[in-house]
C-alpha atoms as a PDB file:
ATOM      1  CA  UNK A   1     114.889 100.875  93.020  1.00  0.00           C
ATOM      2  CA  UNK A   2     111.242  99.819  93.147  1.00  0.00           C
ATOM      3  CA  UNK A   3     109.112 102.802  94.860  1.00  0.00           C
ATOM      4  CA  UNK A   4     107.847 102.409  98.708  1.00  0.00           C
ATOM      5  CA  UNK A   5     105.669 105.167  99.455  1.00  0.00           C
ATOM      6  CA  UNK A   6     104.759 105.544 102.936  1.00  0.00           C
ATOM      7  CA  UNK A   7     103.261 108.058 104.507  1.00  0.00           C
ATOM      8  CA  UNK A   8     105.507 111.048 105.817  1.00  0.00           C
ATOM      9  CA  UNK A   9     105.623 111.299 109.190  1.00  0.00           C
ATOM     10  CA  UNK A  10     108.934 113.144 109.524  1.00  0.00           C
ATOM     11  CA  UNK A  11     111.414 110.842 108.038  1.00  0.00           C
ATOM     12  CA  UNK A  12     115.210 112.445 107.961  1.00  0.00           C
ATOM     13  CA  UNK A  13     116.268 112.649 104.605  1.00  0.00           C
ATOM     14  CA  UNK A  14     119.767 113.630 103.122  1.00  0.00           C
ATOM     15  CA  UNK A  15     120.709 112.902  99.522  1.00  0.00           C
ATOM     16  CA  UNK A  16     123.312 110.217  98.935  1.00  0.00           C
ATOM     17  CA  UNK A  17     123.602 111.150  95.468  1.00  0.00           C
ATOM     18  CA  UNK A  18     123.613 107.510  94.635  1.00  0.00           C
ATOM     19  CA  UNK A  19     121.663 108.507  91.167  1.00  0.00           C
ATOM     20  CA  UNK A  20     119.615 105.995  92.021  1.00  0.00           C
ATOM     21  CA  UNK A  21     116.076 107.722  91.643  1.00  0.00           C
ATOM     22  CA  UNK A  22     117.346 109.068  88.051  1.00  0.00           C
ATOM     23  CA  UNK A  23     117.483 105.528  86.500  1.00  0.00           C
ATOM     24  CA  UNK A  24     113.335 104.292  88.033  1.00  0.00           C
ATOM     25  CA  UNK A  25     111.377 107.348  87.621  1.00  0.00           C
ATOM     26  CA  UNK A  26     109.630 108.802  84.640  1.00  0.00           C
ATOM     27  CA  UNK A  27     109.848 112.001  85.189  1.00  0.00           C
ATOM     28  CA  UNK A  28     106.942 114.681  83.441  1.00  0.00           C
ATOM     29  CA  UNK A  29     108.832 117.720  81.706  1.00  0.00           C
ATOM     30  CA  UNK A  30     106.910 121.205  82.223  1.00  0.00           C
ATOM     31  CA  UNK A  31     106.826 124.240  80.081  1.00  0.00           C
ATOM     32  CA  UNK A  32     108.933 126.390  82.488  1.00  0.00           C
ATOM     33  CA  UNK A  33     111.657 122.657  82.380  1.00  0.00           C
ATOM     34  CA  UNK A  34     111.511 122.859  78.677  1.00  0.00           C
ATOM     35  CA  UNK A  35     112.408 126.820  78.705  1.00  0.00           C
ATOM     36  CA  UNK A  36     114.931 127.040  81.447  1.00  0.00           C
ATOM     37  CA  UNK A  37     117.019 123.707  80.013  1.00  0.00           C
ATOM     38  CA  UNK A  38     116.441 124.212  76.823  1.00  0.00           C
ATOM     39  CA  UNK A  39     118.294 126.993  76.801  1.00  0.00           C
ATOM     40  CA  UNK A  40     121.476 125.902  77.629  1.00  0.00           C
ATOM     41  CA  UNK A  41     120.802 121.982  75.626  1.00  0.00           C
ATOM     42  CA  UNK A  42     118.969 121.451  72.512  1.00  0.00           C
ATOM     43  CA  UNK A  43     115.441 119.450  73.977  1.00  0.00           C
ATOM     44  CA  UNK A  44     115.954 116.488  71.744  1.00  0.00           C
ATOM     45  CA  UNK A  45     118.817 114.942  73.995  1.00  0.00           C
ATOM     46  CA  UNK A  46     116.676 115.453  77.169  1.00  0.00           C
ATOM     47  CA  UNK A  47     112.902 115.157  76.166  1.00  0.00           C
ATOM     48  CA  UNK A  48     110.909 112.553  74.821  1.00  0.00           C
ATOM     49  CA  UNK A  49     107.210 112.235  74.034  1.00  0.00           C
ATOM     50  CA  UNK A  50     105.657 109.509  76.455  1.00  0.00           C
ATOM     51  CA  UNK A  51     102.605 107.996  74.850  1.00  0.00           C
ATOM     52  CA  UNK A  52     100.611 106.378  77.478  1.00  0.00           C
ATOM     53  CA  UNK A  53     101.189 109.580  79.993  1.00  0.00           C
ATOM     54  CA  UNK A  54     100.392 111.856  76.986  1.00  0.00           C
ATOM     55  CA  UNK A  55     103.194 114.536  77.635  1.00  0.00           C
ATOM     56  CA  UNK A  56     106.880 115.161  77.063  1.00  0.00           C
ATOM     57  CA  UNK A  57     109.539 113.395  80.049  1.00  0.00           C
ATOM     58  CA  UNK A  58     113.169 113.959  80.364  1.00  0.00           C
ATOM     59  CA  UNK A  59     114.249 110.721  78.166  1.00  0.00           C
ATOM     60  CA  UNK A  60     116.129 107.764  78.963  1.00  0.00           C
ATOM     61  CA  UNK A  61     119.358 106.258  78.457  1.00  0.00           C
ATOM     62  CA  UNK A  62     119.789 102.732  76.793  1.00  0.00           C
ATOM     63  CA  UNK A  63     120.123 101.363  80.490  1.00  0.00           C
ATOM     64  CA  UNK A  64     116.907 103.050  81.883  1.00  0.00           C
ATOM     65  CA  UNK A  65     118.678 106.350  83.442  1.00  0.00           C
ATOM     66  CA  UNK A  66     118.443 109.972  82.811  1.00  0.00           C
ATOM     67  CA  UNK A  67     120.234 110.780  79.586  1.00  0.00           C
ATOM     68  CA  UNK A  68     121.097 113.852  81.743  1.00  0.00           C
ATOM     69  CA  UNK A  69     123.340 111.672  84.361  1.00  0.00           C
ATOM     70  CA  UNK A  70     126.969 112.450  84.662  1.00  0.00           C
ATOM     71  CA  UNK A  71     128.366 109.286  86.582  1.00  0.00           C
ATOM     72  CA  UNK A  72     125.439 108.622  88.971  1.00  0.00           C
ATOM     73  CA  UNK A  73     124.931 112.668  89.481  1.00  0.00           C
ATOM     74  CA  UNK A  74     122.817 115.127  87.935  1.00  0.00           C
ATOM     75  CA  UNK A  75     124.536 117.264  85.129  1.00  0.00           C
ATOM     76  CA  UNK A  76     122.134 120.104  85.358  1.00  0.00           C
ATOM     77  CA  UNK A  77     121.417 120.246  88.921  1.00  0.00           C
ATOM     78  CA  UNK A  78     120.878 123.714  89.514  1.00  0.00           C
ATOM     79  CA  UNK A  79     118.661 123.849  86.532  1.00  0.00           C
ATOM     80  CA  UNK A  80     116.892 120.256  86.600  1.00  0.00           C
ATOM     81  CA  UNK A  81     112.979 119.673  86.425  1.00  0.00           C
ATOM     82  CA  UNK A  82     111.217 120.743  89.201  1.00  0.00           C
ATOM     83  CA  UNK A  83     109.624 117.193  89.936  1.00  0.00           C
ATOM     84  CA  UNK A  84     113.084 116.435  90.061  1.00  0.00           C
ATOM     85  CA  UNK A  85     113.525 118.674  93.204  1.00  0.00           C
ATOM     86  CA  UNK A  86     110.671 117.149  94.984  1.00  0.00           C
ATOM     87  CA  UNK A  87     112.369 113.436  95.718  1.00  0.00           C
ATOM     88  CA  UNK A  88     111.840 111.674  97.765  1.00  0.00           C
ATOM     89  CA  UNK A  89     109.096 112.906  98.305  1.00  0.00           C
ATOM     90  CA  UNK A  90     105.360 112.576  96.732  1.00  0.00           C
ATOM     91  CA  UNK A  91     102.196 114.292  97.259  1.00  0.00           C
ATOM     92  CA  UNK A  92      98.520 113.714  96.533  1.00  0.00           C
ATOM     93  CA  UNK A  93      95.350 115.181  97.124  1.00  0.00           C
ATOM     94  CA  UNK A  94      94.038 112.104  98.819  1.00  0.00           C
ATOM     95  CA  UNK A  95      95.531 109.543 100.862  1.00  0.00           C
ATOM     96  CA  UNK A  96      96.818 107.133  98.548  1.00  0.00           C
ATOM     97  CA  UNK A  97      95.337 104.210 100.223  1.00  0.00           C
ATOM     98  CA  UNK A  98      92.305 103.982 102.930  1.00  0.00           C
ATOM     99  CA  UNK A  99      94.558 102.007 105.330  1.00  0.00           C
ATOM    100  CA  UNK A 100      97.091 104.970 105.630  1.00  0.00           C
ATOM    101  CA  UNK A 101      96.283 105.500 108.610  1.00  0.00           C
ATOM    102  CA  UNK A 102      99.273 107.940 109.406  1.00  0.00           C
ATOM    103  CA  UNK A 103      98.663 110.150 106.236  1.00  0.00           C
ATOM    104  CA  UNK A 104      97.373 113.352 107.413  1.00  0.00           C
ATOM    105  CA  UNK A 105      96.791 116.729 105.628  1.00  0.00           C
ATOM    106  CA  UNK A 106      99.328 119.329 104.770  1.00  0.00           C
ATOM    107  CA  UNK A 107      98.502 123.242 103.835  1.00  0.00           C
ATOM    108  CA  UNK A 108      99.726 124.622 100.695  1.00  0.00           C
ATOM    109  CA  UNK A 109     100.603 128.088 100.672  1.00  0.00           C
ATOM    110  CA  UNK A 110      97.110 128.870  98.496  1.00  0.00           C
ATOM    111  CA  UNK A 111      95.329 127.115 101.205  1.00  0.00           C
ATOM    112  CA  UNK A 112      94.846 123.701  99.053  1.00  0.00           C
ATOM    113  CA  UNK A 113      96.025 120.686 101.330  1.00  0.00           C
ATOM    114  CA  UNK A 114      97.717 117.649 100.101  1.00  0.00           C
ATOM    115  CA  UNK A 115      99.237 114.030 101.956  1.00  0.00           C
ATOM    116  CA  UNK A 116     102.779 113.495 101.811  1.00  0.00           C
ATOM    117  CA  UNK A 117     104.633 110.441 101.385  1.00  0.00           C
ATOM    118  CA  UNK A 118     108.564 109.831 101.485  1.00  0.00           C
ATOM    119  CA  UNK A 119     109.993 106.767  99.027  1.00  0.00           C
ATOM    120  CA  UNK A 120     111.578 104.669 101.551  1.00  0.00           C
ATOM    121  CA  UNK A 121     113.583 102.936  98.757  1.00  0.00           C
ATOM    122  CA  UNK A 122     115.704 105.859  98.407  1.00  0.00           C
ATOM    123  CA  UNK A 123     119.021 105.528 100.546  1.00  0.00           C
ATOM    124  CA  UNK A 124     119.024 108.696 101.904  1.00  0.00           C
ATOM    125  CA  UNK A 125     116.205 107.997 103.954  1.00  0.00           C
ATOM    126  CA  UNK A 126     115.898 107.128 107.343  1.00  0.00           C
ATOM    127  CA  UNK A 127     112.950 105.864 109.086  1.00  0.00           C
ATOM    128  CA  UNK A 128     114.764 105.434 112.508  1.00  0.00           C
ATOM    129  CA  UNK A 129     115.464 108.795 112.215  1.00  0.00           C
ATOM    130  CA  UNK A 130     112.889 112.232 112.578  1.00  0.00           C
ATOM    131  CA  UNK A 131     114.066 115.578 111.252  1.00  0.00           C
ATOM    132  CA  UNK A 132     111.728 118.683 110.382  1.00  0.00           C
ATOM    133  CA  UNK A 133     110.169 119.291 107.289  1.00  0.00           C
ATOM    134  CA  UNK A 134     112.398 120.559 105.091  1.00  0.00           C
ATOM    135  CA  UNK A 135     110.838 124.319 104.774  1.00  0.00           C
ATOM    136  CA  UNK A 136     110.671 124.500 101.202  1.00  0.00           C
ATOM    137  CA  UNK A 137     109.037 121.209 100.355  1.00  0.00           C
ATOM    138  CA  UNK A 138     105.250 123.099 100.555  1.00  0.00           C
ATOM    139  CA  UNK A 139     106.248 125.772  97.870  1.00  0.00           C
ATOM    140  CA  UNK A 140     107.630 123.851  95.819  1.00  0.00           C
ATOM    141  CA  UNK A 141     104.485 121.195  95.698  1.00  0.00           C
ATOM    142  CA  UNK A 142     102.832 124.037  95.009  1.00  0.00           C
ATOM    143  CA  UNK A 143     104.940 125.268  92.343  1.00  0.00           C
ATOM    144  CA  UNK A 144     105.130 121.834  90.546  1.00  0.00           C
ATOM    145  CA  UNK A 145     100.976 122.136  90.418  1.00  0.00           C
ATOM    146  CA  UNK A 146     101.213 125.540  89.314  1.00  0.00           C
ATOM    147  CA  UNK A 147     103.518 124.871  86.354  1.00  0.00           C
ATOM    148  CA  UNK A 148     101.847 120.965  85.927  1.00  0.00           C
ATOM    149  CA  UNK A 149      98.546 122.558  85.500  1.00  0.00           C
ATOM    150  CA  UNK A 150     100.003 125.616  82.934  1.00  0.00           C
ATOM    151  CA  UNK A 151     101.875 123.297  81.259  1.00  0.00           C
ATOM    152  CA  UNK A 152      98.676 120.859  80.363  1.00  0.00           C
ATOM    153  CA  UNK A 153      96.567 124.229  79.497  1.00  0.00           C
ATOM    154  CA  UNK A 154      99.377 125.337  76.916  1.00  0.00           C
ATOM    155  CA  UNK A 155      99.163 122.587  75.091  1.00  0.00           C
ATOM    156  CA  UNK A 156      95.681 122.543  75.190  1.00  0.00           C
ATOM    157  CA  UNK A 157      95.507 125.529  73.755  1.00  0.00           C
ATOM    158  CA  UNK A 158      98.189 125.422  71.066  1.00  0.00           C
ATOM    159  CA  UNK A 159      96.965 121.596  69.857  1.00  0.00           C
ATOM    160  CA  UNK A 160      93.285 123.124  69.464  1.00  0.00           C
ATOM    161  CA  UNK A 161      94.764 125.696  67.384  1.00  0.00           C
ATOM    162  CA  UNK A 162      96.040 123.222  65.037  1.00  0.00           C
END
């Protein structure tokens, strides 16, 4: 599934479970991801080190999906990565591109604002179709920040004090 991110603008979305955003996506592990599924699986048959992105990712399969796929579904859905959670969706803190012209700003709960776009690739959603925002997609943008941005200071911290 190649990504098409366009801006949100409403876009119904329901989940196919198709598994097909599991197999395209790399997908950034935080510290709280680590914690919370490492506790029920040991981290090396989930989480690799991803050199170019300089930060552990939930690893891959020999045919390019999540090693954590069961069939085409999620085997630790209630505990998967938070980043996880957030598809189909994306946010930034800019437009992505100065010909968006339907990207507008969104407020955080901390008052930051971000654009929101919606992978039309994904099956599950439709652009002939408007629904509203789905009330917890704010918080958890925020969240994945939150924990993105302790995450990068942890290991900051503990690779100086090598």
């Amino acid at each position: 599934m190649k990504e098409i991110l366009v801006p949100y603008t409403g876009q119904a979305y329901e989940c196919t479970m198709c598994g097909a955003c599991c197999h395209h996506h790399i997908v950034p592990l935080t510290k709280t991801d680590l914690e919370r599924i490492g506790s029920t699986l040991d981290p090396e048959s989930f989480a690799a080190y991803h050199e170019s992105l300089g930060s552990i990712v939930l690893a891959r399969g020999d045919e390019g999906g999540c090693t954590l796929l069961t069939g085409s579904r999620c085997g630790i859905h209630d505990t998967k990565p938070v980043i996880c959670r957030l598809f189909p969706f994306a946010a930034y803190p800019e437009p992505r591109d100065a010909s968006d012209g339907l990207a507008h700003e969104y407020l955080l709960p901390d008052g930051s604002l971000v654009y929101l776009y919606v992978n039309t690739a994904c099956p599950g959603v439709r652009e002939d179709a408007r629904a509203p925002m789905p009330r917890w997609l704010l918080s958890l943008i925020q969240r994945i920040r939150i924990e993105m941005a302790l995450t990068r200071f942890y290991y900051e911290i503990t690779s100086s004090d090598r």
